[in-house]
Protein backbone atom coordinates (compact mmCIF):
# COMPACT_ATOMS: atom_id res chain seq x y z
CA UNK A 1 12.33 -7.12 -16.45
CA UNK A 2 13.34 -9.41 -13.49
CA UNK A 3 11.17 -10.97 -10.82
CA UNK A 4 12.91 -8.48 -8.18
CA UNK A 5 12.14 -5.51 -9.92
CA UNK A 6 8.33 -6.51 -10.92
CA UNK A 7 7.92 -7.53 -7.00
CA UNK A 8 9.57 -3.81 -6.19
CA UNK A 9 7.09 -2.28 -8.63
CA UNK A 10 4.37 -4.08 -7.74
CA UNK A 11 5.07 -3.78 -3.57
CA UNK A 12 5.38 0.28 -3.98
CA UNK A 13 2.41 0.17 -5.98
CA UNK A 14 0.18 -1.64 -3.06
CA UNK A 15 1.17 0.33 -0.38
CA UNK A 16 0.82 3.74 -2.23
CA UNK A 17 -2.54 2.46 -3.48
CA UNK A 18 -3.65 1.04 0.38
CA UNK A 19 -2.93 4.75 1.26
CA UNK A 20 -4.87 6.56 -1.33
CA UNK A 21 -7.72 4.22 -0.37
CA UNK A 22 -7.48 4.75 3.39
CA UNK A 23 -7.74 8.33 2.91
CA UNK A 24 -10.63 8.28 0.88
CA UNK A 25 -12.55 5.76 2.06
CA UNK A 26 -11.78 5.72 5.70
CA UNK A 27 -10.87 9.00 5.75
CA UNK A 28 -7.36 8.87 7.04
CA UNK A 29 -5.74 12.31 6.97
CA UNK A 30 -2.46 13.20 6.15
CA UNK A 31 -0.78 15.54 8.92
CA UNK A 32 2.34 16.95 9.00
CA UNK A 33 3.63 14.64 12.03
CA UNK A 34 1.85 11.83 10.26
CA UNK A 35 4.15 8.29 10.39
CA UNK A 36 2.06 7.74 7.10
CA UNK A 37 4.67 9.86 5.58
CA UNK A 38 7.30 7.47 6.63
CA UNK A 39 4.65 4.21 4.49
CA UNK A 40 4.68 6.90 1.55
CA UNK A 41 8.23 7.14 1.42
CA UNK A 42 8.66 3.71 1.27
CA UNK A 43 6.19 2.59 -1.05
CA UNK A 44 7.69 5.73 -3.53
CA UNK A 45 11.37 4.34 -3.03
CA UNK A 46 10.47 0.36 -3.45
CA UNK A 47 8.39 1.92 -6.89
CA UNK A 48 11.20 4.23 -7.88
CA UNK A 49 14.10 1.32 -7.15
CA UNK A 50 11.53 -1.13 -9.28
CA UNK A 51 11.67 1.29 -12.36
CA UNK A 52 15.24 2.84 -12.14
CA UNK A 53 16.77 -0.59 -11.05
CA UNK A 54 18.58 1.72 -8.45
CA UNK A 55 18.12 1.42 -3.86
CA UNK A 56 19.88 3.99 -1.68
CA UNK A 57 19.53 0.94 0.68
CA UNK A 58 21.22 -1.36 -1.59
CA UNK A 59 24.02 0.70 -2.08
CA UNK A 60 24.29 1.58 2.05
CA UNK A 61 24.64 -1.82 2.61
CA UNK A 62 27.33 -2.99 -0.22
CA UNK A 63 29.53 -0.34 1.66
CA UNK A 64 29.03 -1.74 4.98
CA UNK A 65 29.66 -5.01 3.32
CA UNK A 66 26.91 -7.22 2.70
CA UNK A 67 26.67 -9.13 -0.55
CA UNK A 68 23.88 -9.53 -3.14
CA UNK A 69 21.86 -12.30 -3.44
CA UNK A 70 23.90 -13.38 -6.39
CA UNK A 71 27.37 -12.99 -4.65
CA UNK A 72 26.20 -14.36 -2.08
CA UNK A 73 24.97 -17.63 -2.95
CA UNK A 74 28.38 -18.26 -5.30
């Protein structure tokens, strides 16, 4: 596993986590209009790019042009 994916993992993981404990411990609720929904979709998609080594965002911005890291630095 590479750095970039174990930072991914690890970044999805904190912010999910910082949610669940807000709403338990602070009791932060979850409504439909909540912007929280807009954290828990980005902690799921940094966790889910981590594991599957896949990022719609990645992808979005190959097409518009940008270059990896890797490409970028050659």
């Amino acid at each position: 596993m590479s750095i970039q994916r174990a930072i991914r993992i690890i970044a999805g993981s904190f912010i999910l986590l910082s949610l669940y404990l807000a709403s338990v411990y602070n009791g932060v609720v979850l409504s439909e209009a909540s912007w929280l929904w807009f954290t828990i979709f980005i902690g799921v998609n940094l966790l889910q790019s981590g594991i599957t080594k896949w990022c719609l965002m990645e992808t979005i911005l190959a097409k518009l042009g940008m270059k990896s890291c890797c490409e970028a630095n050659k």
